[in-house]
PDB file of N, CA and C in Angstrom:
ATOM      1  N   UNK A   1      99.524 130.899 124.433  1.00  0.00           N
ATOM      2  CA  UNK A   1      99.948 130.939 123.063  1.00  0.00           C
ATOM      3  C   UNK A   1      99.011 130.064 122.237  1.00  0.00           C
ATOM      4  N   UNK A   2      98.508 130.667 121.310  1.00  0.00           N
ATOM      5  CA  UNK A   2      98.067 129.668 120.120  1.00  0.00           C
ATOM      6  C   UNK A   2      98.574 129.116 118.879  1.00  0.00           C
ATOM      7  N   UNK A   3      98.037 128.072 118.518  1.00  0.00           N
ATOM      8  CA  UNK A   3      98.644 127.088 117.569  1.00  0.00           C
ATOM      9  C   UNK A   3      97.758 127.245 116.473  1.00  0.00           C
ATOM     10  N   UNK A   4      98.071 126.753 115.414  1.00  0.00           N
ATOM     11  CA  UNK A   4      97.793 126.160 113.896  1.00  0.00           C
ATOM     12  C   UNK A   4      98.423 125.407 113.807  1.00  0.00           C
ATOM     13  N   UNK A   5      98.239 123.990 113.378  1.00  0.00           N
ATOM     14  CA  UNK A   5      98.731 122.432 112.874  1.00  0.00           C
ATOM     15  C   UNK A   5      97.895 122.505 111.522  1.00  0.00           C
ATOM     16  N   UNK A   6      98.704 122.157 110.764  1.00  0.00           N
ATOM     17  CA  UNK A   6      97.894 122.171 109.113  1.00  0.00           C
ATOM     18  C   UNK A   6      98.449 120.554 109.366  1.00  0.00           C
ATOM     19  N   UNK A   7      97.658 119.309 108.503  1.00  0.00           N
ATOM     20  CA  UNK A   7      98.001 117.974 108.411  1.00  0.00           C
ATOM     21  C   UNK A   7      97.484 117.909 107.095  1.00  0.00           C
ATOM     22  N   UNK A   8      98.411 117.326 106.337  1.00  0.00           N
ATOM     23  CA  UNK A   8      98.040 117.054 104.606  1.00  0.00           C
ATOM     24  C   UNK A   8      98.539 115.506 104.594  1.00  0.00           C
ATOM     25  N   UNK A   9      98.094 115.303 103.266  1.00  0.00           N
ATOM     26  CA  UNK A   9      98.542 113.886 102.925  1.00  0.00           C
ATOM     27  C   UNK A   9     100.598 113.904 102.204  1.00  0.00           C
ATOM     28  N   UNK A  10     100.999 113.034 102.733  1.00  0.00           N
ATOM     29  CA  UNK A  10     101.968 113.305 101.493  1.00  0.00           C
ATOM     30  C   UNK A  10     101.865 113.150 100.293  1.00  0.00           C
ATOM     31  N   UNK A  11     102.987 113.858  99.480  1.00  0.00           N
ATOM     32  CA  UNK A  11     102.886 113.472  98.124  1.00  0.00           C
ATOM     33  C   UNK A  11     102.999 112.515  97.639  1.00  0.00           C
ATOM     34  N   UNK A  12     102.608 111.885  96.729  1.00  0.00           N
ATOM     35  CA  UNK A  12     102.623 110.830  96.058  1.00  0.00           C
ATOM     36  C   UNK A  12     101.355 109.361  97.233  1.00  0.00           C
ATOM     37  N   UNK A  13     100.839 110.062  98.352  1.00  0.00           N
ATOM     38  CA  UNK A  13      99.647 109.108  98.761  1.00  0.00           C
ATOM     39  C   UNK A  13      98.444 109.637  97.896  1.00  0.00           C
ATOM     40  N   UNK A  14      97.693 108.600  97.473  1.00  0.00           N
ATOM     41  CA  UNK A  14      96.385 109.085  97.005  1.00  0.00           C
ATOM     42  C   UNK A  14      95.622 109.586  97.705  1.00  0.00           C
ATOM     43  N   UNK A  15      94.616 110.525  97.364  1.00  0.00           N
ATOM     44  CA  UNK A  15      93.550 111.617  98.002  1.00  0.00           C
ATOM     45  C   UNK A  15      92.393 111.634  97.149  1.00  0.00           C
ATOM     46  N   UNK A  16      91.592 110.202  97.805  1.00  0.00           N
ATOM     47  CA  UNK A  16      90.234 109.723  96.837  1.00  0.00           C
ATOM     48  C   UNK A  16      89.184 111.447  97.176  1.00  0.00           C
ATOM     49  N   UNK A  17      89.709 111.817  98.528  1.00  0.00           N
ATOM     50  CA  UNK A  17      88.476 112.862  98.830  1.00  0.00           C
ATOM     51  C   UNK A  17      88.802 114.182  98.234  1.00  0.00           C
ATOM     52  N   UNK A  18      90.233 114.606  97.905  1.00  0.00           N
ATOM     53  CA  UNK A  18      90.784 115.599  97.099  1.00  0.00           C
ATOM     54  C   UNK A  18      90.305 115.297  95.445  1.00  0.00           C
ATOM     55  N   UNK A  19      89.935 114.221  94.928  1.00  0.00           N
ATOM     56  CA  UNK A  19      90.124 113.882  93.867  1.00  0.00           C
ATOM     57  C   UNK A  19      88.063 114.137  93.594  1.00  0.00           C
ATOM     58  N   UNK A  20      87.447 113.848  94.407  1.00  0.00           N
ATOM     59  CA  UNK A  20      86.316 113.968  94.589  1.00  0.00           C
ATOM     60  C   UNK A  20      85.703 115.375  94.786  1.00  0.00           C
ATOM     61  N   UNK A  21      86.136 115.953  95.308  1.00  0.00           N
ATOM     62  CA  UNK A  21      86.026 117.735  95.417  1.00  0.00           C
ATOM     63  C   UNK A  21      86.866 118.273  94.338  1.00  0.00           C
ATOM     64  N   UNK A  22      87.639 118.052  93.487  1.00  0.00           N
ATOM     65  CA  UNK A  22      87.929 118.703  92.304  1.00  0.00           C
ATOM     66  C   UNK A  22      87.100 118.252  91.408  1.00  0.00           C
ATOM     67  N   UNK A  23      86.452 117.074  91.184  1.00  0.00           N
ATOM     68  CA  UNK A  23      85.030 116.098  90.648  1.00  0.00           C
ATOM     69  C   UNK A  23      84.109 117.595  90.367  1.00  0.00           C
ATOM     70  N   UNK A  24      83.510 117.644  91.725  1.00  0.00           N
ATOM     71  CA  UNK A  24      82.593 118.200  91.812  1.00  0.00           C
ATOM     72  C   UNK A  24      82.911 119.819  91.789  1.00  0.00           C
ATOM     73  N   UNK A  25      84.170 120.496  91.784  1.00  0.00           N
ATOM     74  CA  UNK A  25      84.365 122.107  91.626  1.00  0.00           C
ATOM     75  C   UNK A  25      83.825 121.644  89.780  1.00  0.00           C
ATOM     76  N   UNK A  26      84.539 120.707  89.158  1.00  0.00           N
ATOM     77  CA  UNK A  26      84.401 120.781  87.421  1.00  0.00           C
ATOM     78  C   UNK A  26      83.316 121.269  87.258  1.00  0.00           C
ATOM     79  N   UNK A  27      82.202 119.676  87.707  1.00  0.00           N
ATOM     80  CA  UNK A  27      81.143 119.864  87.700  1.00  0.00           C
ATOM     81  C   UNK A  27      80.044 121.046  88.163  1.00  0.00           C
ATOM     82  N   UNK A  28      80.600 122.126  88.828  1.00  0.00           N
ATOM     83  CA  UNK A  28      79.985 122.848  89.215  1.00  0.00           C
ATOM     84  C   UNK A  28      80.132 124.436  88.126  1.00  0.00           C
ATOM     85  N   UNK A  29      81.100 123.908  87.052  1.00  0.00           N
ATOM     86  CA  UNK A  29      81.117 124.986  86.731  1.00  0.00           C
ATOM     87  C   UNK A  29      82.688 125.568  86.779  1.00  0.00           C
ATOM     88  N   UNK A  30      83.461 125.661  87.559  1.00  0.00           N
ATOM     89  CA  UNK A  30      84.148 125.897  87.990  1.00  0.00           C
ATOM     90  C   UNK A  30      85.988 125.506  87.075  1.00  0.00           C
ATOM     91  N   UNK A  31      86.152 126.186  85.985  1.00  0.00           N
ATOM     92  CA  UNK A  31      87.264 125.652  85.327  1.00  0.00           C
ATOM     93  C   UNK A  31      88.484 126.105  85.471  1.00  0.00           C
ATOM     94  N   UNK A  32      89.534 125.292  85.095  1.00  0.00           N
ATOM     95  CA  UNK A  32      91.128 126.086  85.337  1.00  0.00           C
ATOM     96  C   UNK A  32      91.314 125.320  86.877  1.00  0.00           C
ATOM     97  N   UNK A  33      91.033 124.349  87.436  1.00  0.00           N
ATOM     98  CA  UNK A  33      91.256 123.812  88.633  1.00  0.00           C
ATOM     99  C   UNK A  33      92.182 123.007  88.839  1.00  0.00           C
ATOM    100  N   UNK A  34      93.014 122.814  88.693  1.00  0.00           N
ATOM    101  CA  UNK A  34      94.331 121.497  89.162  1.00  0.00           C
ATOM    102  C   UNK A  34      93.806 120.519  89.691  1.00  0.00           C
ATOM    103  N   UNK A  35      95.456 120.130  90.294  1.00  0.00           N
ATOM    104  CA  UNK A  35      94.988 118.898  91.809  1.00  0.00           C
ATOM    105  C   UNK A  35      94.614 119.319  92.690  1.00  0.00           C
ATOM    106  N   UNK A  36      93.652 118.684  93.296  1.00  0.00           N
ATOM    107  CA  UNK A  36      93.060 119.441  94.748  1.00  0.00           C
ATOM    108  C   UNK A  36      93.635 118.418  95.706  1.00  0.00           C
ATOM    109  N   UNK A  37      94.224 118.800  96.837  1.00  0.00           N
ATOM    110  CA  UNK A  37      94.445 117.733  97.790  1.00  0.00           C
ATOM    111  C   UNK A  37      93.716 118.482  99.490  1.00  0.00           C
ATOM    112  N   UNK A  38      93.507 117.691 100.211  1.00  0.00           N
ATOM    113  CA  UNK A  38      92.412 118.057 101.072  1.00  0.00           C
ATOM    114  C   UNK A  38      93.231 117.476 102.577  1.00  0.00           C
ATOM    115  N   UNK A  39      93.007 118.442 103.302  1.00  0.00           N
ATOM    116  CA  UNK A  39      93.582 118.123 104.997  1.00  0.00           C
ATOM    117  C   UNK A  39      92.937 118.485 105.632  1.00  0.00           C
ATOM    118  N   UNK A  40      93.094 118.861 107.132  1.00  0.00           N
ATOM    119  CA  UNK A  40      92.907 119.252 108.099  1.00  0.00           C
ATOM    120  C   UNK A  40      93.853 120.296 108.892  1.00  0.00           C
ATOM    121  N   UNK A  41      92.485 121.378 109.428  1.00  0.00           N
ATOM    122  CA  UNK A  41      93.610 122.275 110.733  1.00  0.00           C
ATOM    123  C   UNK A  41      92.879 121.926 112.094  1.00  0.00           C
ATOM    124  N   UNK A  42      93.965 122.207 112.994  1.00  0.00           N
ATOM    125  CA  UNK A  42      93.641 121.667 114.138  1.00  0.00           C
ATOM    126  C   UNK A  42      94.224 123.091 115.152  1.00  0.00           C
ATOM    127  N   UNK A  43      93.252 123.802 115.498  1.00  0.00           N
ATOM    128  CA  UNK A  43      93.828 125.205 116.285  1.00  0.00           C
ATOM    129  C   UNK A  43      94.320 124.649 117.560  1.00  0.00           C
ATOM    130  N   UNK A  44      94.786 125.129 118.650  1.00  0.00           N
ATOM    131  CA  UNK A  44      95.441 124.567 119.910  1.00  0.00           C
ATOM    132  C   UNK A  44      95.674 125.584 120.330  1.00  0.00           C
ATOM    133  N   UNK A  45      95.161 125.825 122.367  1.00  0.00           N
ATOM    134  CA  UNK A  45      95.908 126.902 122.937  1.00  0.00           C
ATOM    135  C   UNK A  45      96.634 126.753 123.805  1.00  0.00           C
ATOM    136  N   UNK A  46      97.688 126.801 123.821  1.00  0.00           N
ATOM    137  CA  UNK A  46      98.749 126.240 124.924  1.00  0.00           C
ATOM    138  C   UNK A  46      99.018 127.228 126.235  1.00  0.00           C
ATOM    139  N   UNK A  47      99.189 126.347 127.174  1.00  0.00           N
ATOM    140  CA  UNK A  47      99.690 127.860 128.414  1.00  0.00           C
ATOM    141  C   UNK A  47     100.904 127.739 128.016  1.00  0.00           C
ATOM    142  N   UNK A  48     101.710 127.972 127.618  1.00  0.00           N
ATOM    143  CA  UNK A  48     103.135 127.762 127.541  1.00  0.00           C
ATOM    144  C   UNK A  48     103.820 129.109 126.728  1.00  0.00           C
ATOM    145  N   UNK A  49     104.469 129.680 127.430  1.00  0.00           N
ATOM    146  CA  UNK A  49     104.742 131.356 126.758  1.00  0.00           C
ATOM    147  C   UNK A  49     106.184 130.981 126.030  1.00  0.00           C
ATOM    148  N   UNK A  50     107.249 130.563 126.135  1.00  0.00           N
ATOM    149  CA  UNK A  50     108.321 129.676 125.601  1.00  0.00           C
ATOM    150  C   UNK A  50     108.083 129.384 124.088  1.00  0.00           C
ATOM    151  N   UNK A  51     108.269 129.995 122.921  1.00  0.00           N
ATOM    152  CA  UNK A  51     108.346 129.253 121.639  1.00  0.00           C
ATOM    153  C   UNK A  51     108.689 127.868 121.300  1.00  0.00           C
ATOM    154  N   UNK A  52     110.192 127.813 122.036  1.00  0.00           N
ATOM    155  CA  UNK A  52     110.818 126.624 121.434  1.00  0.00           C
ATOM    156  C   UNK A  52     110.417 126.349 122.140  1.00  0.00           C
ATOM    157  N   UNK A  53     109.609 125.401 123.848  1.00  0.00           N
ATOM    158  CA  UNK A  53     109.089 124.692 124.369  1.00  0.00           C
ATOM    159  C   UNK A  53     107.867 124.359 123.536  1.00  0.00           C
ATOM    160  N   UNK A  54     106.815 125.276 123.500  1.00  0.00           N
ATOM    161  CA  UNK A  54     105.825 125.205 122.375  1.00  0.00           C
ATOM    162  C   UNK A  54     105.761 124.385 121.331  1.00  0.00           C
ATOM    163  N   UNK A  55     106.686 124.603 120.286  1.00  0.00           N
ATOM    164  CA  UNK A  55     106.742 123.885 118.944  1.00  0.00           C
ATOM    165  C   UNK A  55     107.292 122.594 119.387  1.00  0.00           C
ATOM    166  N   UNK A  56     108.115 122.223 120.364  1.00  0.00           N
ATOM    167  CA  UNK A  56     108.575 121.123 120.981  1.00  0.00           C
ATOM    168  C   UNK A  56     107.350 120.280 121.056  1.00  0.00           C
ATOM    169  N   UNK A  57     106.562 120.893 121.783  1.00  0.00           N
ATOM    170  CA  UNK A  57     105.380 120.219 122.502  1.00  0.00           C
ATOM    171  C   UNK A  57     104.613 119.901 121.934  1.00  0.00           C
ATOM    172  N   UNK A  58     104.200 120.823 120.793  1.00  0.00           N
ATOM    173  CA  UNK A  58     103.137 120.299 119.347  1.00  0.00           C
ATOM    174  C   UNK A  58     104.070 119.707 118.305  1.00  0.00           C
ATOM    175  N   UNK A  59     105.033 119.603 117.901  1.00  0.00           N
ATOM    176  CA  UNK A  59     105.650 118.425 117.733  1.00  0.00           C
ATOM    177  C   UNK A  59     105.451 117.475 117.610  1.00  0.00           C
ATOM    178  N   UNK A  60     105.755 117.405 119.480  1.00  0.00           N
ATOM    179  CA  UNK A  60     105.378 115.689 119.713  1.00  0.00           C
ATOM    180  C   UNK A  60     103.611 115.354 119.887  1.00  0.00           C
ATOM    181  N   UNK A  61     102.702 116.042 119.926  1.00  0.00           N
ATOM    182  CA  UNK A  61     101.543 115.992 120.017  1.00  0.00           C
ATOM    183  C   UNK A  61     101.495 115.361 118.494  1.00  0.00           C
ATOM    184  N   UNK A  62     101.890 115.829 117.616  1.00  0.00           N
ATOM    185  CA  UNK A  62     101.911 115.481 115.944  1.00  0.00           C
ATOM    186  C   UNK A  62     102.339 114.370 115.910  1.00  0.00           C
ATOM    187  N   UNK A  63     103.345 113.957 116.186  1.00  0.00           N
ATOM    188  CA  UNK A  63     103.890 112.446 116.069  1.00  0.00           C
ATOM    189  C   UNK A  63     103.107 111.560 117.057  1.00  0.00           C
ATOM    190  N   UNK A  64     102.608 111.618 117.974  1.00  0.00           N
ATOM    191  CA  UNK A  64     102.077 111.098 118.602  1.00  0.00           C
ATOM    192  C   UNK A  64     100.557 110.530 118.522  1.00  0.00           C
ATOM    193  N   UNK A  65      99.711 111.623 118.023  1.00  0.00           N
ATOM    194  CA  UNK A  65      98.404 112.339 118.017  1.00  0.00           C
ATOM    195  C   UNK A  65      97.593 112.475 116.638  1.00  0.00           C
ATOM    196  N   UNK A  66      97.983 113.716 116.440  1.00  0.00           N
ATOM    197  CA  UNK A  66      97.357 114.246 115.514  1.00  0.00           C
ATOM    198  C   UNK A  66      97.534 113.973 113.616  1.00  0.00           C
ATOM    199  N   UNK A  67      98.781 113.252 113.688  1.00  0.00           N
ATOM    200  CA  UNK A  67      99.139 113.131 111.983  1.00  0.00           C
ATOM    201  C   UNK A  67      99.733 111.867 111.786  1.00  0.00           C
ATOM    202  N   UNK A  68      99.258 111.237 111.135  1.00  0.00           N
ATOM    203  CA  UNK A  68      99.773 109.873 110.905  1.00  0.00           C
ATOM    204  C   UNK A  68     100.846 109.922 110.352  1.00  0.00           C
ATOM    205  N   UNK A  69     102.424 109.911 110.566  1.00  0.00           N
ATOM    206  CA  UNK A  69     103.556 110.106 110.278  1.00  0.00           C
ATOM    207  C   UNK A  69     104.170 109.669 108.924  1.00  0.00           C
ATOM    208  N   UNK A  70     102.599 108.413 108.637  1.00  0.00           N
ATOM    209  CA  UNK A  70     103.529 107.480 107.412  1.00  0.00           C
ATOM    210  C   UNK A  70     102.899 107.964 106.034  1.00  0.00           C
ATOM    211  N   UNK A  71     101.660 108.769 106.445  1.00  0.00           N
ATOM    212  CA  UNK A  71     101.079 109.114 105.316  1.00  0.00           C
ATOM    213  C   UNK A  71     100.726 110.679 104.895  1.00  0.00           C
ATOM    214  N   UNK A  72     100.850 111.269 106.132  1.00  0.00           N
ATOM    215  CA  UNK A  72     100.598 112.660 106.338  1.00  0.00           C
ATOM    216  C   UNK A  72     101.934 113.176 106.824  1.00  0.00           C
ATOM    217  N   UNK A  73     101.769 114.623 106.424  1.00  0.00           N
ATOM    218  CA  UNK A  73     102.681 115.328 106.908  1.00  0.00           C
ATOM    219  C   UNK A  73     102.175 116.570 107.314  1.00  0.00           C
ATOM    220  N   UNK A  74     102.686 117.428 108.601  1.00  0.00           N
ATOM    221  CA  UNK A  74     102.177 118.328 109.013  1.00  0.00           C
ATOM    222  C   UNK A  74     103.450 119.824 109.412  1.00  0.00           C
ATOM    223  N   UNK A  75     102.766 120.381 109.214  1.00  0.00           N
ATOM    224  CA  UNK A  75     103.137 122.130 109.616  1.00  0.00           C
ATOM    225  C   UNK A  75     102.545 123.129 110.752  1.00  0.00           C
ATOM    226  N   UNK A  76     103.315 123.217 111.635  1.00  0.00           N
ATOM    227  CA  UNK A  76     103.123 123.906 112.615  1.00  0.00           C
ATOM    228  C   UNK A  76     102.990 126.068 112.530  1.00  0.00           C
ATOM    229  N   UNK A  77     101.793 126.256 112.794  1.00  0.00           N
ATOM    230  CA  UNK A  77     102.186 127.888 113.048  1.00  0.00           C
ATOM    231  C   UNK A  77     102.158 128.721 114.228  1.00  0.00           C
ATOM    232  N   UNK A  78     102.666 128.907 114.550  1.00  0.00           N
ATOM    233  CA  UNK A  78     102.757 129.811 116.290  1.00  0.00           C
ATOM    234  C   UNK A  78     101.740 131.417 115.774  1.00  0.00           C
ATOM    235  N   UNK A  79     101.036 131.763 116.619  1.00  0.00           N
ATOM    236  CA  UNK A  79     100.566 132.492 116.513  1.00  0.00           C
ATOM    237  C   UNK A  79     100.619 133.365 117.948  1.00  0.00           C
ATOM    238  N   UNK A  80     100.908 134.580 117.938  1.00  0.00           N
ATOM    239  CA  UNK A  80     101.532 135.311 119.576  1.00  0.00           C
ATOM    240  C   UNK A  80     100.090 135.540 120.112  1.00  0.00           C
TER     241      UNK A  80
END
């Protein structure tokens, strides 16, 4: 089974590098742009055929691992 983990910042943490890439979309030309906020995906292939074992398991890989709990927040996608 494969994974998608999306990891963003939460709301209300600042995002100097989101704030810096909307900088530079302006500057490029580029108008009508909002807030930009900026993360990471992290693909994953699990042997594990079980859904709810799965999301269990990347889960805790997230709390553990991959997303800093106090500042980020993350979203899991199962992909068959």
């Amino acid at each position: 089974m494969k994974a998608r983990v999306f990891v963003t910042l939460k709301n209300g943490v600042l995002d100097p590098q989101g704030k810096a890439i909307g900088h530079a979309l302006s500057g490029l030309g580029f108008e009508g742009v909002g807030e930009v906020r900026q993360g990471k995906v992290i693909d994953i292939e699990l042997a594990e055929s079980d859904r709810a074992k799965a999301k269990a398991s990347l889960t805790e890989m997230c709390e553990k691992l991959l997303a800093n709990t106090i500042i980020e927040k993350y979203d899991i996608e199962l992909q068959a």
